[in-house]
C-alpha atoms as a PDB file:
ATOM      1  CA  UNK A   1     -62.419  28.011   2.502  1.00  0.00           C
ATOM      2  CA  UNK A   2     -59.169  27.964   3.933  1.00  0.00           C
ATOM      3  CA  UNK A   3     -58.534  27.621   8.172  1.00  0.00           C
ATOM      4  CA  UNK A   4     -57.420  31.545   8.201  1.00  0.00           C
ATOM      5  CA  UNK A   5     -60.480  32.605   7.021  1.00  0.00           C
ATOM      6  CA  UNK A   6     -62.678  30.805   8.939  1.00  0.00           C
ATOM      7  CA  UNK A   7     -60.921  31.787  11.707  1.00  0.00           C
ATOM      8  CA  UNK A   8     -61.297  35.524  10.640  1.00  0.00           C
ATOM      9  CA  UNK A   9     -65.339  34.768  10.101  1.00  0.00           C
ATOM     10  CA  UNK A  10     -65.442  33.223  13.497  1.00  0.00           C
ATOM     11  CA  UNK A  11     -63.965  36.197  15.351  1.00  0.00           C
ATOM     12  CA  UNK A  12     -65.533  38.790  13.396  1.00  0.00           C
ATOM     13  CA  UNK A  13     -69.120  36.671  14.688  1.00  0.00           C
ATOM     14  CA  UNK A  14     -67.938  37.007  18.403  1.00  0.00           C
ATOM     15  CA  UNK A  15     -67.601  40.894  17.840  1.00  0.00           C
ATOM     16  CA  UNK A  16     -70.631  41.265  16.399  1.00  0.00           C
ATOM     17  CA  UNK A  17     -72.886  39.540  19.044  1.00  0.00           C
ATOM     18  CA  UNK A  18     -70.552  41.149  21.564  1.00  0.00           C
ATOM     19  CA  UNK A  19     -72.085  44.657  20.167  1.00  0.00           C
ATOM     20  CA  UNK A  20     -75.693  43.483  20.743  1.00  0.00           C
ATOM     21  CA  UNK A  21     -76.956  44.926  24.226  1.00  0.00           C
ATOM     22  CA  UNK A  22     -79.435  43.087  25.653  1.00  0.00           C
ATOM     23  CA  UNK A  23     -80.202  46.376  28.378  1.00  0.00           C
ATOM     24  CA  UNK A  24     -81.308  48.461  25.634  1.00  0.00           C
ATOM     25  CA  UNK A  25     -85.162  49.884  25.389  1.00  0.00           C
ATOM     26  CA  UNK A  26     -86.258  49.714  21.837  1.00  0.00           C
ATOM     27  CA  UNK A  27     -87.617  52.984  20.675  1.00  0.00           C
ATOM     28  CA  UNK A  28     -91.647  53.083  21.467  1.00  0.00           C
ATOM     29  CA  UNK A  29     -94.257  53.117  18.972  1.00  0.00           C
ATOM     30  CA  UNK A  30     -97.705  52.936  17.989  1.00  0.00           C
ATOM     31  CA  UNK A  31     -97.174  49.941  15.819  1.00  0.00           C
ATOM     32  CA  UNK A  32     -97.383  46.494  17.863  1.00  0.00           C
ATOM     33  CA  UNK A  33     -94.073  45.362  18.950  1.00  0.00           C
ATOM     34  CA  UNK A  34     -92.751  42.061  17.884  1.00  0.00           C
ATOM     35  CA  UNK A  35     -91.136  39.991  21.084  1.00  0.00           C
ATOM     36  CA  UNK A  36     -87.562  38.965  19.961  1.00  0.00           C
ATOM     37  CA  UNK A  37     -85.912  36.609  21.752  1.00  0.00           C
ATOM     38  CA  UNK A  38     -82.658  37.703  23.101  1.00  0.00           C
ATOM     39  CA  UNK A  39     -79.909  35.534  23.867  1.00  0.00           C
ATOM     40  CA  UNK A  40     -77.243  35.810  26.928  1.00  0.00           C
ATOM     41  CA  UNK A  41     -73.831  37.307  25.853  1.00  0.00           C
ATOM     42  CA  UNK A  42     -72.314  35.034  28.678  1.00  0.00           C
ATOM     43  CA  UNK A  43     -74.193  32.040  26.339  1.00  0.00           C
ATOM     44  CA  UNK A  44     -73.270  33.620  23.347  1.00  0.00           C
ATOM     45  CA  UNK A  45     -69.433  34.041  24.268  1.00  0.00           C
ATOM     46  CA  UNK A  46     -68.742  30.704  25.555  1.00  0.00           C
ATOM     47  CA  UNK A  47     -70.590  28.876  22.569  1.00  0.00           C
ATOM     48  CA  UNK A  48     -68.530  30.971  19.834  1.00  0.00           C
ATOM     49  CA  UNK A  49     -65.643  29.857  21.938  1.00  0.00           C
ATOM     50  CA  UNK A  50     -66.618  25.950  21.831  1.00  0.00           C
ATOM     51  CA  UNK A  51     -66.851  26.454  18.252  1.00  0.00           C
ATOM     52  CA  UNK A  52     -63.660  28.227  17.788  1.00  0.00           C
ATOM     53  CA  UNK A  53     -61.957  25.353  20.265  1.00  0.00           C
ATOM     54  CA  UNK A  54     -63.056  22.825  18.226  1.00  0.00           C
ATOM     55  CA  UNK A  55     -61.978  24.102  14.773  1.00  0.00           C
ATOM     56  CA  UNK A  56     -58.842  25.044  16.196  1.00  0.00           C
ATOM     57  CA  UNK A  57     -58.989  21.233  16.995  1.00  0.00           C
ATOM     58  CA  UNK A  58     -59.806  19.861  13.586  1.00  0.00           C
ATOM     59  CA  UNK A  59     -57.376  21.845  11.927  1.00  0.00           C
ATOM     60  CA  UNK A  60     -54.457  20.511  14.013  1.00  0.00           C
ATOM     61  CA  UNK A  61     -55.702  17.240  13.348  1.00  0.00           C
ATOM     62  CA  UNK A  62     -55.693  17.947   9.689  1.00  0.00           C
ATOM     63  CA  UNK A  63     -52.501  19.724   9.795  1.00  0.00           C
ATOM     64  CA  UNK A  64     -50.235  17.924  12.056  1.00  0.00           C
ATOM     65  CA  UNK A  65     -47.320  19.810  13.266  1.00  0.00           C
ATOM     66  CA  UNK A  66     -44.324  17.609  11.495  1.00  0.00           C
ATOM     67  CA  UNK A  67     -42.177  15.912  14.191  1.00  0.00           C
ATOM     68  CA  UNK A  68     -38.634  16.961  14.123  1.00  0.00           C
ATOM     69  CA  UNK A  69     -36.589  13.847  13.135  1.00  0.00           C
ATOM     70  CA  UNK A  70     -33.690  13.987  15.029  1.00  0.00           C
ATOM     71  CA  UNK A  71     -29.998  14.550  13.773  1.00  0.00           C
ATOM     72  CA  UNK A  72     -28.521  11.790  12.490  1.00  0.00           C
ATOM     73  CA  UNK A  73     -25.583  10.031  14.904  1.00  0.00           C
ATOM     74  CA  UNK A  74     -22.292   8.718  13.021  1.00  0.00           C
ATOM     75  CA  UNK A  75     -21.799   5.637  13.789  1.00  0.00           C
ATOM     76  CA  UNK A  76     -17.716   4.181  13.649  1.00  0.00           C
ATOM     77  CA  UNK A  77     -17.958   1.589  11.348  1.00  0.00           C
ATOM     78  CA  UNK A  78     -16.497  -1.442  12.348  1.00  0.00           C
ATOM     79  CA  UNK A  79     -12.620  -1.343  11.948  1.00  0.00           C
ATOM     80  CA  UNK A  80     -11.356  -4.982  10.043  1.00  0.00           C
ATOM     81  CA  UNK A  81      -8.776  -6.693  12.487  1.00  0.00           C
ATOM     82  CA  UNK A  82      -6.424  -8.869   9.938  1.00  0.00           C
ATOM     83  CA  UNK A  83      -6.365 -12.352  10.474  1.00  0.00           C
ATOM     84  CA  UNK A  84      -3.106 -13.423  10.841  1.00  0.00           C
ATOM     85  CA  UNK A  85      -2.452 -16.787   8.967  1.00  0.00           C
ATOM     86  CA  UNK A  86      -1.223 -19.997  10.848  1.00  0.00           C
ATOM     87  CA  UNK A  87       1.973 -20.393  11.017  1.00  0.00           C
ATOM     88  CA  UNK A  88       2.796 -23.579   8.925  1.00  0.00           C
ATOM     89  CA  UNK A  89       4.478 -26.414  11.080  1.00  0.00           C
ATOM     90  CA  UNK A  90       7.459 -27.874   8.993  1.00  0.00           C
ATOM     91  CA  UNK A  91       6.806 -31.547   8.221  1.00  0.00           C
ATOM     92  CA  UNK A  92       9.044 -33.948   6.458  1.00  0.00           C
ATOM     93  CA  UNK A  93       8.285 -35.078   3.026  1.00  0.00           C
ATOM     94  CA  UNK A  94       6.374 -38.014   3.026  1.00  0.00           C
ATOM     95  CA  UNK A  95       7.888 -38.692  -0.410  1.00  0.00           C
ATOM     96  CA  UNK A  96      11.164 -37.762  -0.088  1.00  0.00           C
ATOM     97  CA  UNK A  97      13.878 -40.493   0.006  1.00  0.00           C
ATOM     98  CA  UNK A  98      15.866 -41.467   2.781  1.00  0.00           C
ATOM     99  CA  UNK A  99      19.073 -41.272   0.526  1.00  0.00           C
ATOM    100  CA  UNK A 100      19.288 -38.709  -1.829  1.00  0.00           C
ATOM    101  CA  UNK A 101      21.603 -36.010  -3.517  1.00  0.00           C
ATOM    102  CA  UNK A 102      21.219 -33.241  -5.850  1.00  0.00           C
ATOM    103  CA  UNK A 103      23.783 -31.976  -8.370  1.00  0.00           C
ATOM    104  CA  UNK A 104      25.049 -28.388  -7.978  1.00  0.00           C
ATOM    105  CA  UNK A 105      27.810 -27.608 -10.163  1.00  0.00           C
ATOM    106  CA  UNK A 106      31.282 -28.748 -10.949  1.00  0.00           C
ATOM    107  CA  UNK A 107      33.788 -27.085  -8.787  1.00  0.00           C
ATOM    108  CA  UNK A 108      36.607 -28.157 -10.931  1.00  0.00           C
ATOM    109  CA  UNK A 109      37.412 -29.583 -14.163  1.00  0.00           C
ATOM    110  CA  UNK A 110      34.098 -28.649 -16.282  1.00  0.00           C
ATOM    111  CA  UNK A 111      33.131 -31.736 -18.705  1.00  0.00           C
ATOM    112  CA  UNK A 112      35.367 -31.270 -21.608  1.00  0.00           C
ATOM    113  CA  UNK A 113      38.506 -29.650 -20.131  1.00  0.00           C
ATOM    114  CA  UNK A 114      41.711 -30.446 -21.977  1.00  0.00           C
ATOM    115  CA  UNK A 115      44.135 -32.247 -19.787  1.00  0.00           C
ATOM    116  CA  UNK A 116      47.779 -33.236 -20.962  1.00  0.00           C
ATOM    117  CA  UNK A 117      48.229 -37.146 -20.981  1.00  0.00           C
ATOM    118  CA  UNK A 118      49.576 -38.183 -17.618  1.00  0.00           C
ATOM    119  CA  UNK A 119      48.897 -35.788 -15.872  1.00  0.00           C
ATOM    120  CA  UNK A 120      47.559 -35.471 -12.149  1.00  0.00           C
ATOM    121  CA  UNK A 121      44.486 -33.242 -11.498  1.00  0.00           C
ATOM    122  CA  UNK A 122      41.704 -33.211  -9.125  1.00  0.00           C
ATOM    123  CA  UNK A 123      37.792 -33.266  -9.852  1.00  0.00           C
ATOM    124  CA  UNK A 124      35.308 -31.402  -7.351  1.00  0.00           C
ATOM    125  CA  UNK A 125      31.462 -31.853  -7.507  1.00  0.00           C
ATOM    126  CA  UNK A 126      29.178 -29.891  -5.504  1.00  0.00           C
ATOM    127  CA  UNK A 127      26.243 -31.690  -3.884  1.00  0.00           C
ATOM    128  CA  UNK A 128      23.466 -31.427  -1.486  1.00  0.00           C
ATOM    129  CA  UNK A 129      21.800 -33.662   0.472  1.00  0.00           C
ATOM    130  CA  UNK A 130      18.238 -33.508  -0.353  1.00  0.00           C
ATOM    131  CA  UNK A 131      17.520 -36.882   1.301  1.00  0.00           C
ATOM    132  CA  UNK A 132      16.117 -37.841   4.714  1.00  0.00           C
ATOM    133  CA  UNK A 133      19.293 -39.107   6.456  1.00  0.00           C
ATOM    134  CA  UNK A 134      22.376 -37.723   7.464  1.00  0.00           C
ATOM    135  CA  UNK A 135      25.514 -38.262   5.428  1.00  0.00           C
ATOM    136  CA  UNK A 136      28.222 -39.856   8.120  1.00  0.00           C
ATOM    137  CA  UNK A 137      31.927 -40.575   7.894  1.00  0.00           C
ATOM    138  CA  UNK A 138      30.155 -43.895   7.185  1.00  0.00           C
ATOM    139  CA  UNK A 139      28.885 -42.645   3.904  1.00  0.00           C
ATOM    140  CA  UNK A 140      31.428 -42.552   0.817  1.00  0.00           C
ATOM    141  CA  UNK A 141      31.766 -41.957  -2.776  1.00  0.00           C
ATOM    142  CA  UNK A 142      32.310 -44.530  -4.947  1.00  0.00           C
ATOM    143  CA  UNK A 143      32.956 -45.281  -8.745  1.00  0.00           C
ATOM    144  CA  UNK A 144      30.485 -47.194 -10.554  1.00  0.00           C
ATOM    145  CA  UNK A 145      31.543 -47.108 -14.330  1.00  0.00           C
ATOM    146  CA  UNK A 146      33.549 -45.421 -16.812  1.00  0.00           C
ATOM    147  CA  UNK A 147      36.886 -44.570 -16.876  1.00  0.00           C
ATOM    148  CA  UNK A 148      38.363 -44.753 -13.167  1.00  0.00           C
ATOM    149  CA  UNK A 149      41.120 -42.493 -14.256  1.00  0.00           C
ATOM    150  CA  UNK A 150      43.214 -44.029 -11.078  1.00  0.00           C
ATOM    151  CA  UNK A 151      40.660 -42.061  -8.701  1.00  0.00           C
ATOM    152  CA  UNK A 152      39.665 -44.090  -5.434  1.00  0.00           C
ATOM    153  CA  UNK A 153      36.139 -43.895  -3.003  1.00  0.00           C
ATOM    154  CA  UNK A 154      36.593 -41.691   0.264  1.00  0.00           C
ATOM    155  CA  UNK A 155      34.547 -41.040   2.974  1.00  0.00           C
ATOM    156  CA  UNK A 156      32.839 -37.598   3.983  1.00  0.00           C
ATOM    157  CA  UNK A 157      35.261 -36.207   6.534  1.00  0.00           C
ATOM    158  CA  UNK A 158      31.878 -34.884   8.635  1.00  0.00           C
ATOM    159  CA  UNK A 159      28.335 -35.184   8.931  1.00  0.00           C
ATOM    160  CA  UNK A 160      26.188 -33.786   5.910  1.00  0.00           C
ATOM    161  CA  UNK A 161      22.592 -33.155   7.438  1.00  0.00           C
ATOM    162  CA  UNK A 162      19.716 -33.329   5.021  1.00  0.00           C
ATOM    163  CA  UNK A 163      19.532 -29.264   2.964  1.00  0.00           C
ATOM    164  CA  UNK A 164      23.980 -29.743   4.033  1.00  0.00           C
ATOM    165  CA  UNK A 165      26.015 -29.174   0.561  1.00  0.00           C
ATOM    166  CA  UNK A 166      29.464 -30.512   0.150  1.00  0.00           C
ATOM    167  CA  UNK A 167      32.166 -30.525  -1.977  1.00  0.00           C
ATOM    168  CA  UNK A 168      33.591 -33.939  -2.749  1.00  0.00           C
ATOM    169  CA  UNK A 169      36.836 -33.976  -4.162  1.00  0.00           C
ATOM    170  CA  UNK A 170      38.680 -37.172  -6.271  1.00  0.00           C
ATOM    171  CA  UNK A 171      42.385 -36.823  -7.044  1.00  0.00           C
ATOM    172  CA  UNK A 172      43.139 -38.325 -10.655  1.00  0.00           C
ATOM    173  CA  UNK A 173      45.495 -39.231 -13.307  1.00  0.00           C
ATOM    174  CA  UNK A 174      44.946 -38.504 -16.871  1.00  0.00           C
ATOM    175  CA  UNK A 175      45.139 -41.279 -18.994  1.00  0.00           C
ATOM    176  CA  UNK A 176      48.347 -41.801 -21.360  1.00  0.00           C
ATOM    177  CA  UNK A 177      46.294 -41.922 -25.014  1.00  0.00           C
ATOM    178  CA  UNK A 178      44.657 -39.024 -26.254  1.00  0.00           C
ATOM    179  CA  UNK A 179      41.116 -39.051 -26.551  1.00  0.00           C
ATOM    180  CA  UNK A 180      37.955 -38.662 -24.094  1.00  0.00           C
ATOM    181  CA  UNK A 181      37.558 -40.009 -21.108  1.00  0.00           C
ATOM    182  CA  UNK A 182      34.364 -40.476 -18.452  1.00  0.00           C
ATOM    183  CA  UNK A 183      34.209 -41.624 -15.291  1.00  0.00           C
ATOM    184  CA  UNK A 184      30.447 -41.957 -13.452  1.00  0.00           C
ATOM    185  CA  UNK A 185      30.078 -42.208  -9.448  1.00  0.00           C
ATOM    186  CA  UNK A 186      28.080 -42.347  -7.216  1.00  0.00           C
ATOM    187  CA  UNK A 187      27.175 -42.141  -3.513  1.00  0.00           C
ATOM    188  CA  UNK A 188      27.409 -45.403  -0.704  1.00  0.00           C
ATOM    189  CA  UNK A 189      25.768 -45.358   2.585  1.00  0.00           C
ATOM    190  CA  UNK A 190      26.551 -47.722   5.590  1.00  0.00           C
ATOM    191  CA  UNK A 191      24.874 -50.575   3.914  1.00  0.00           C
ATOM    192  CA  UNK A 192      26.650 -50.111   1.145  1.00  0.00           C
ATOM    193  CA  UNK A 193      23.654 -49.321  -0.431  1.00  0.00           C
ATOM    194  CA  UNK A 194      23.843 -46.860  -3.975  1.00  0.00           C
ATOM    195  CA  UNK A 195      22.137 -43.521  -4.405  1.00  0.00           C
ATOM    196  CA  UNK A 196      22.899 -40.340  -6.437  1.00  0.00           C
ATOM    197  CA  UNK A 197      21.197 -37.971  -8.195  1.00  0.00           C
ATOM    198  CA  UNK A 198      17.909 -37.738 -10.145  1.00  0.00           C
ATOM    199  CA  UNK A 199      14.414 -38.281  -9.285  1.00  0.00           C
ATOM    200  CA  UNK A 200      14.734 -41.338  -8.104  1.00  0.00           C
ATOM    201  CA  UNK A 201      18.247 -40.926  -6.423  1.00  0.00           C
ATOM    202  CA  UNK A 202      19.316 -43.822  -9.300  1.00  0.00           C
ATOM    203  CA  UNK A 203      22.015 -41.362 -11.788  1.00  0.00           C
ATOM    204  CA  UNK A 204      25.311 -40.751 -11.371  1.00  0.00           C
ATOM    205  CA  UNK A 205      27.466 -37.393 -11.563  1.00  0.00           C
ATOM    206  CA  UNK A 206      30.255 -37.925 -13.668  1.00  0.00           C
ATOM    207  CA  UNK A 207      33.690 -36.321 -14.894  1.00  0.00           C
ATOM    208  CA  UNK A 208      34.670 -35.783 -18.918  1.00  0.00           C
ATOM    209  CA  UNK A 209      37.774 -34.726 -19.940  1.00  0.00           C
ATOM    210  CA  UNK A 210      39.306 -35.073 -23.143  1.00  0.00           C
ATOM    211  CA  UNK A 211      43.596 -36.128 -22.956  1.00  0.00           C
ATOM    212  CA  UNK A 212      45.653 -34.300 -25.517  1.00  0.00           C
ATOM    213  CA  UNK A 213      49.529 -35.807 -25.930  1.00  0.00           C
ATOM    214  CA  UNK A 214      52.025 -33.307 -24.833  1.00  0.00           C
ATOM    215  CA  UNK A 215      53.559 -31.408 -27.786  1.00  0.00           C
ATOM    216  CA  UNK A 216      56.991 -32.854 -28.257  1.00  0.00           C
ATOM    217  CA  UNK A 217      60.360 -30.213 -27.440  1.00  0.00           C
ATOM    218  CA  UNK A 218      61.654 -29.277 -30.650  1.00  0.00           C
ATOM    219  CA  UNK A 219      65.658 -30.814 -30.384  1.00  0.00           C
ATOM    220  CA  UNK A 220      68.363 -28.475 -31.457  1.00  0.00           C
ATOM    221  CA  UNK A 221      70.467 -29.111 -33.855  1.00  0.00           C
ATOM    222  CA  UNK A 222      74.503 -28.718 -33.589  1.00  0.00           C
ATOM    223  CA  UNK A 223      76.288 -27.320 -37.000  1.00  0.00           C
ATOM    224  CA  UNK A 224      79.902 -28.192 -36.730  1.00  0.00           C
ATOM    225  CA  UNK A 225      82.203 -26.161 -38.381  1.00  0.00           C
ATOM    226  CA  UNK A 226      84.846 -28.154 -40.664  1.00  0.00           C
ATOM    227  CA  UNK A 227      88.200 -28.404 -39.311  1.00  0.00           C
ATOM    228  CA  UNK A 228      90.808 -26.761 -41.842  1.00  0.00           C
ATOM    229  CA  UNK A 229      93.438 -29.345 -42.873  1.00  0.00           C
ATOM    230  CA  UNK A 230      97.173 -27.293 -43.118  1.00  0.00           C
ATOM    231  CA  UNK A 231      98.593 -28.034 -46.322  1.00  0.00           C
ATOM    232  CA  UNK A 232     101.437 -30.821 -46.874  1.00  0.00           C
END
């Protein structure tokens, strides 16, 4: 039985006693009357009501009312903050040498240029100074080996810090004879010590031309015209 209908039964009992009159005479006769034992409405009432309390009681407690969760709150989520990276400190090279150049290009005279015997040119290299110490007026480029092709060591005209580039320049002669020609150099510091190029600062940069003989002026040649002799 569901808690409606005993709920119905329940009230419909309440009406029912409710109806009884305790006041009233039954009707009178011959026969022996039977004493029935009447109960108080008051009592009746207020135990129909106990009764109806208490199932009222159990049902809630078998039926809880559900609790109302409450609405949900959006929460921010956290916002990332970037890390910013260290700035990196720049250190020397622990391995990098205190003398020490690096080839760039040739300025002048690529290896192989064709160069009439005798004649004067200039050679240009390109370098940078990839060493530790600073290239002085003290500092000078020098031939090692090769063909010298008249050129002579100078001196850097300034101060090449280390990451400086510089163009070094050698005035030259070409040789007389045809054929090709090398010349290696290399780089002095105030000791007089020898560096150049490479890994290990230990190769030279170097100049190869190859001396052709000037073509020879074609000489004219003079057709004299014969003199007529007069006739005797």
């Amino acid at each position: 039985m569901t808690s409606k209908n005993i709920l119905a039964l329940l009230v419909t009992l309440v009406f029912a006693l409710s109806a009884c009159s305790p006041g009233s005479d039954p009707q009178s006769t011959d026969e022996p009357q039977v004493e029935i034992a009447t109960l108080n409405p008051d009592e009746v009432n207020t135990a129909v009501a106990a009764t109806v309390s208490a199932e009222l009681t159990r049902i809630a407690i078998e039926n809880p009312s559900p609790t109302p969760e409450p609405p949900p709150t959006d929460t921010p989520e956290p916002t990332e903050v970037p890390t910013q990276p260290p700035t990196p400190t720049a250190t020397a090279d622990p391995l990098a040498l205190a003398n020490h150049a690096l080839f760039i290009t040739d300025v002048t005279i690529p290896d192989g240029t064709e160069i009439i015997a005798g004649e004067n040119f200039t050679k240009t290299w390109r370098l940078q100074n990839i060493g530790q110490n600073t290239w002085t007026s003290e500092y000078s480029v020098v031939f090692v080996n090769g063909d010298r092709m008249e050129g002579q060591p100078i001196n850097f005209a300034q101060d090449i810090p280390p990451g400086g580039i510089v163009d070094i320049a050698i005035p030259m002669i070409a040789p007389l004879e045809a054929g090709t020609y090398t010349g290696y150099w290399m780089l002095s510091d105030a000791d007089d010590a020898i560096f150049g190029i490479g890994r290990f600062a230990d190769q030279a940069f170097l100049i190869t031309i190859d001396v052709i003989l000037p073509t020879p002026t074609p000489t004219s040649t003079v057709t004299r015209t014969p003199t007529a002799t007069p006739a005797p």
